[in-house]
PDB file of N, CA and C in Angstrom:
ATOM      1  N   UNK A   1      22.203 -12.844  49.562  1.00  0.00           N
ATOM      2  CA  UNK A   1      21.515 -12.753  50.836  1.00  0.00           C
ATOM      3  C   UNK A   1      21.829 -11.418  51.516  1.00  0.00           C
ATOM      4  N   UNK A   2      23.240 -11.253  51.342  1.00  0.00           N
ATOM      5  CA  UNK A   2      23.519  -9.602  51.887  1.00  0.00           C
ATOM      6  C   UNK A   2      22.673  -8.708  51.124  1.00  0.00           C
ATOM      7  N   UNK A   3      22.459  -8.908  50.049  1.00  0.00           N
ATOM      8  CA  UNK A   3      21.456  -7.412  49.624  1.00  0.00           C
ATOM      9  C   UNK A   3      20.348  -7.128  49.641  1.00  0.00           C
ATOM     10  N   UNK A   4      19.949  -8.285  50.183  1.00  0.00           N
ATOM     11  CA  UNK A   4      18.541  -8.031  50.764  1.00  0.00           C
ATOM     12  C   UNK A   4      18.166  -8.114  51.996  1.00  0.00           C
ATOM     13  N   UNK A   5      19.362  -9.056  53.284  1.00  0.00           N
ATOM     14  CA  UNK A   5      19.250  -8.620  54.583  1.00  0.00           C
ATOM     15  C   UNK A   5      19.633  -7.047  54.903  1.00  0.00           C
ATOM     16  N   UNK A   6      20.432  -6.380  54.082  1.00  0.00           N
ATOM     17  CA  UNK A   6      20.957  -5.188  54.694  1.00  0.00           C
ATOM     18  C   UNK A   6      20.950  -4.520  53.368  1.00  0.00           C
ATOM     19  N   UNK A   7      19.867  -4.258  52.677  1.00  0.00           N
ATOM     20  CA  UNK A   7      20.043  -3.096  51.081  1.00  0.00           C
ATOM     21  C   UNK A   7      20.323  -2.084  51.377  1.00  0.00           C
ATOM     22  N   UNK A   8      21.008  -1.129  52.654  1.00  0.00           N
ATOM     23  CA  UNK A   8      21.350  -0.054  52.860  1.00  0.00           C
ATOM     24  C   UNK A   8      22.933  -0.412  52.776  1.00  0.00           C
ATOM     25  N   UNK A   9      23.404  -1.154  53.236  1.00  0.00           N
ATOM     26  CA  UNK A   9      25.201  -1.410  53.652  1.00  0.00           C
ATOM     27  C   UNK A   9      25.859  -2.007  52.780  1.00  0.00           C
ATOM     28  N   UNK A  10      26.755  -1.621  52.569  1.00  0.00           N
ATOM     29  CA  UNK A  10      28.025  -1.864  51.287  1.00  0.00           C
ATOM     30  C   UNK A  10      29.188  -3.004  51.844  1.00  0.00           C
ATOM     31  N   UNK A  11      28.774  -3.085  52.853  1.00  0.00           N
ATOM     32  CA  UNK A  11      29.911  -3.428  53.737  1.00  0.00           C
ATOM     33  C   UNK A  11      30.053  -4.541  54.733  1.00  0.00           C
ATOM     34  N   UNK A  12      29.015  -5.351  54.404  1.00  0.00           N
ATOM     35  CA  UNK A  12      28.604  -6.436  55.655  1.00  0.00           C
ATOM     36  C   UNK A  12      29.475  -7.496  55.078  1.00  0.00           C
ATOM     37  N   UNK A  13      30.356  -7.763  56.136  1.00  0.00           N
ATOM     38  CA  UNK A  13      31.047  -9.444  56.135  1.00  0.00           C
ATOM     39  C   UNK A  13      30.386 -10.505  55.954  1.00  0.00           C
ATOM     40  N   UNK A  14      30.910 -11.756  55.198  1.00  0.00           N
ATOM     41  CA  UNK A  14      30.176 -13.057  55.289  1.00  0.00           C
ATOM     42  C   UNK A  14      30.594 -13.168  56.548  1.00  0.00           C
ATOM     43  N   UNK A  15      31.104 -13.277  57.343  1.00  0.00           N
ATOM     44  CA  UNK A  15      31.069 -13.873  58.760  1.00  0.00           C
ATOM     45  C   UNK A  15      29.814 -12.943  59.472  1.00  0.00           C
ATOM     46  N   UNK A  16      29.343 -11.856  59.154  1.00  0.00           N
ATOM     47  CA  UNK A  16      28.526 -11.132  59.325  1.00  0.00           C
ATOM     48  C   UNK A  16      26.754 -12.660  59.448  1.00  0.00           C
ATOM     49  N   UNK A  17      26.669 -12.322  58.108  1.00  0.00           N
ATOM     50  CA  UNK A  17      25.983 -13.724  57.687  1.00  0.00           C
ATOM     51  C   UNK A  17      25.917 -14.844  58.531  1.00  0.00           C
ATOM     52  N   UNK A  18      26.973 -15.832  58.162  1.00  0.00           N
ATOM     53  CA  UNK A  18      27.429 -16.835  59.417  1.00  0.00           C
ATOM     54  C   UNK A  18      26.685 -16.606  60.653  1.00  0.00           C
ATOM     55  N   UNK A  19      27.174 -15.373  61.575  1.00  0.00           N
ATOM     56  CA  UNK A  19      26.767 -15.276  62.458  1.00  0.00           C
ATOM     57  C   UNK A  19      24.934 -15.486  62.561  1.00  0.00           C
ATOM     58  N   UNK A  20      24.814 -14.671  61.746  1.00  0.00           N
ATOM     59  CA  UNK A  20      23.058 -14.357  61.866  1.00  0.00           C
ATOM     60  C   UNK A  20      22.121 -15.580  61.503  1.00  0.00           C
ATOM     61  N   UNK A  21      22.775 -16.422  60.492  1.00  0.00           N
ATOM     62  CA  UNK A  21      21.979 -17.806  60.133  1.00  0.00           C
ATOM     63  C   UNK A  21      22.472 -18.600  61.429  1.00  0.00           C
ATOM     64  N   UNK A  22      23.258 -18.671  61.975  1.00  0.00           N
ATOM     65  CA  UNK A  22      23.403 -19.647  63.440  1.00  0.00           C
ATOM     66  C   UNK A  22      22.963 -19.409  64.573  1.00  0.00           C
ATOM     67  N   UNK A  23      22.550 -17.946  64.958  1.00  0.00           N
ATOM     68  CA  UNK A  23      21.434 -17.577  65.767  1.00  0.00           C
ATOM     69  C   UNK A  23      20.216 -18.139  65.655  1.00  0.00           C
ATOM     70  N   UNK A  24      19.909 -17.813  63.630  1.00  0.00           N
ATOM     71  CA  UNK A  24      18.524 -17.959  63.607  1.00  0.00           C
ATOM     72  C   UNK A  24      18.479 -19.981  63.919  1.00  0.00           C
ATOM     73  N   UNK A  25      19.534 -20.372  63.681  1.00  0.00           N
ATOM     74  CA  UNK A  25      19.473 -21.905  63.643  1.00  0.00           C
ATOM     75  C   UNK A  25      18.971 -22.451  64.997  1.00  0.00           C
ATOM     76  N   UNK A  26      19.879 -22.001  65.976  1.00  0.00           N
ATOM     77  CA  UNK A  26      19.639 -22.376  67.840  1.00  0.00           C
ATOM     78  C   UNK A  26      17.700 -21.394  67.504  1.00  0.00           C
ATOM     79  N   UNK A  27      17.873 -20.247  66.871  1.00  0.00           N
ATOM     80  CA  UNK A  27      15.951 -19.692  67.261  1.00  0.00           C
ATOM     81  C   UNK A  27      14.920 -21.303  67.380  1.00  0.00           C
ATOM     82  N   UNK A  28      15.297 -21.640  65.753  1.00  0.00           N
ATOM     83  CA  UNK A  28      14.855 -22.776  65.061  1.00  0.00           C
ATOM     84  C   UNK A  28      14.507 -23.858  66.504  1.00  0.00           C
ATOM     85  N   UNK A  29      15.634 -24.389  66.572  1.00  0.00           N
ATOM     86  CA  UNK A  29      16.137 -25.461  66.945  1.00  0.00           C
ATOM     87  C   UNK A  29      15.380 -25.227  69.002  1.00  0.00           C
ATOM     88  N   UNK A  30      15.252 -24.043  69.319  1.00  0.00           N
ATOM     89  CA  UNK A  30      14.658 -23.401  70.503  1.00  0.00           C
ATOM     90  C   UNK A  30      13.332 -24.156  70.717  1.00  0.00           C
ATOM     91  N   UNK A  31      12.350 -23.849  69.500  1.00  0.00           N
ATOM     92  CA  UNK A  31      11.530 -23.667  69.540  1.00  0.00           C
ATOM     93  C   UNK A  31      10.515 -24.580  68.803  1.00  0.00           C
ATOM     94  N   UNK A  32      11.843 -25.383  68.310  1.00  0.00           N
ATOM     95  CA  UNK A  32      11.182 -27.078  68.018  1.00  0.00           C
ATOM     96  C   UNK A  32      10.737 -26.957  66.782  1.00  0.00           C
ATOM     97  N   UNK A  33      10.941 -25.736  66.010  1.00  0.00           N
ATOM     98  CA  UNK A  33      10.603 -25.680  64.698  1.00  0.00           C
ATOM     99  C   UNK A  33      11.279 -26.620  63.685  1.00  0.00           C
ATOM    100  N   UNK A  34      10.875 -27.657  63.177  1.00  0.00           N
ATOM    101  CA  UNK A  34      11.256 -28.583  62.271  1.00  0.00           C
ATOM    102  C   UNK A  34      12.164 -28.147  60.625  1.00  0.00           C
ATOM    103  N   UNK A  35      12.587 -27.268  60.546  1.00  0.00           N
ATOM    104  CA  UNK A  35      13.384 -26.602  60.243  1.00  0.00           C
ATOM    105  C   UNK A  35      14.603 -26.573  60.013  1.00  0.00           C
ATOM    106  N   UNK A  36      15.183 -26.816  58.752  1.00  0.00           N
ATOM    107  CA  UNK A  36      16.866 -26.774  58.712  1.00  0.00           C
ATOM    108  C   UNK A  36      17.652 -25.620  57.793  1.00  0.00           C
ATOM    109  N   UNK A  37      18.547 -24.952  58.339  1.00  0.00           N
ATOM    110  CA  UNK A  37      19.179 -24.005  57.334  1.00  0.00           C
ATOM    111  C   UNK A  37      20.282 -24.729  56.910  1.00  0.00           C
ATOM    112  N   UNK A  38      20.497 -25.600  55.525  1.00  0.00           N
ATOM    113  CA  UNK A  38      22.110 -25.538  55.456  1.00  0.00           C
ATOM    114  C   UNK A  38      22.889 -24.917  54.551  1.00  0.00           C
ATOM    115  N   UNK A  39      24.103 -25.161  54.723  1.00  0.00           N
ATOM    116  CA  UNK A  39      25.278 -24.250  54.001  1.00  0.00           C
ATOM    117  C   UNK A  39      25.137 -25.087  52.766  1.00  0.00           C
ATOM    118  N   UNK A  40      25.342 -24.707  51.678  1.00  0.00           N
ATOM    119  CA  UNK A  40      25.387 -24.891  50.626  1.00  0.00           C
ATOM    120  C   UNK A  40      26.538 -24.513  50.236  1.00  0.00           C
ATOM    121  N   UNK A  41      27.661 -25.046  49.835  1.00  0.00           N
ATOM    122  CA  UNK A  41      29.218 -24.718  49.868  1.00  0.00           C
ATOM    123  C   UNK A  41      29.344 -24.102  48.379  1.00  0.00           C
ATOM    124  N   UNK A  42      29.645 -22.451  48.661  1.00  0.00           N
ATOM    125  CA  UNK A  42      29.742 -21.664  47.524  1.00  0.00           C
ATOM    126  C   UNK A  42      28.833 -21.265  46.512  1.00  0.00           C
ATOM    127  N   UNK A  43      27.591 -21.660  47.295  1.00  0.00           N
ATOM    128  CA  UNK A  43      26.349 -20.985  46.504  1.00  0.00           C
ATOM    129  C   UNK A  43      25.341 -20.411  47.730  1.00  0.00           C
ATOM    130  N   UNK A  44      25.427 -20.530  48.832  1.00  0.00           N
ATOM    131  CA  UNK A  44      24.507 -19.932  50.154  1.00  0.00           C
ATOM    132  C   UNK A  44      23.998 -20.522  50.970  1.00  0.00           C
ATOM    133  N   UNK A  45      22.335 -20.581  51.507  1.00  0.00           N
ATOM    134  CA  UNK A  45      21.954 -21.332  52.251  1.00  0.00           C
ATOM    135  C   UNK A  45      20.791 -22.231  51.761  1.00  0.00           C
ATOM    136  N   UNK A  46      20.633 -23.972  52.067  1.00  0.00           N
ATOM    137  CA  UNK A  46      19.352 -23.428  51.718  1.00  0.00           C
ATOM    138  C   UNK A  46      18.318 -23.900  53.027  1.00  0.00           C
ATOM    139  N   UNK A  47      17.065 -23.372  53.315  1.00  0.00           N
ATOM    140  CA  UNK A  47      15.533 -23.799  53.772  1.00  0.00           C
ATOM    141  C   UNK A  47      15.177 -25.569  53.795  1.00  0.00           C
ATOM    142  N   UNK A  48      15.387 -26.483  53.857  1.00  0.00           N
ATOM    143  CA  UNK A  48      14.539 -27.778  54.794  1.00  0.00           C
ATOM    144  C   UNK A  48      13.563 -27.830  55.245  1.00  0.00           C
ATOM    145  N   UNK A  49      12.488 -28.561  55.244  1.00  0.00           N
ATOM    146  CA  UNK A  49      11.635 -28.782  56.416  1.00  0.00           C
ATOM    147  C   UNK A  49      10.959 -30.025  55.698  1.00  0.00           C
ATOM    148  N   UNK A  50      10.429 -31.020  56.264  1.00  0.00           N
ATOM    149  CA  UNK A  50       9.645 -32.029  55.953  1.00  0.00           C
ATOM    150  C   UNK A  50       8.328 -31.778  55.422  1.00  0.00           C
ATOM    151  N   UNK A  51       8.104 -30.678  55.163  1.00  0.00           N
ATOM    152  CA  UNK A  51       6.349 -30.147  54.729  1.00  0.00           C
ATOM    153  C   UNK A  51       7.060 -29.720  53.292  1.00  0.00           C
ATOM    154  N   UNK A  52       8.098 -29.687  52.903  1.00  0.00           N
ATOM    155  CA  UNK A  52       9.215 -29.165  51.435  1.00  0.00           C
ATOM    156  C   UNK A  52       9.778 -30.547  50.712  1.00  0.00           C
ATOM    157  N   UNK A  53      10.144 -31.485  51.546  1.00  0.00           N
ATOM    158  CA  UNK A  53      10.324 -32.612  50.672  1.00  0.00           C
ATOM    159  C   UNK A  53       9.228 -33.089  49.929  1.00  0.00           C
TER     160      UNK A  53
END
């Protein structure tokens, strides 16, 4: 996910990450978008939504 949110930077923290998927989560969650990001423990995130099941 880092190398394609940021293909310029060598250097971005997973807490970097963290941060930015829990923003986008409250965006989500704002705006009533039916929508779930979850953690996937040691492989990333994944996409949800009831129009995907």
């Amino acid at each position: 996910m880092i190398r394609y949110a940021w293909p310029e930077k060598e250097d971005i923290d997973a807490s970097t990450v963290n941060l930015v998927v829990s923003r986008q989560r409250r965006k989500l969650a704002r705006e009533g978008i039916e929508v779930r990001i979850d953690t996937i423990s040691r492989d990333g995130y994944q996409l949800t939504s009831p129009t995907f099941d």
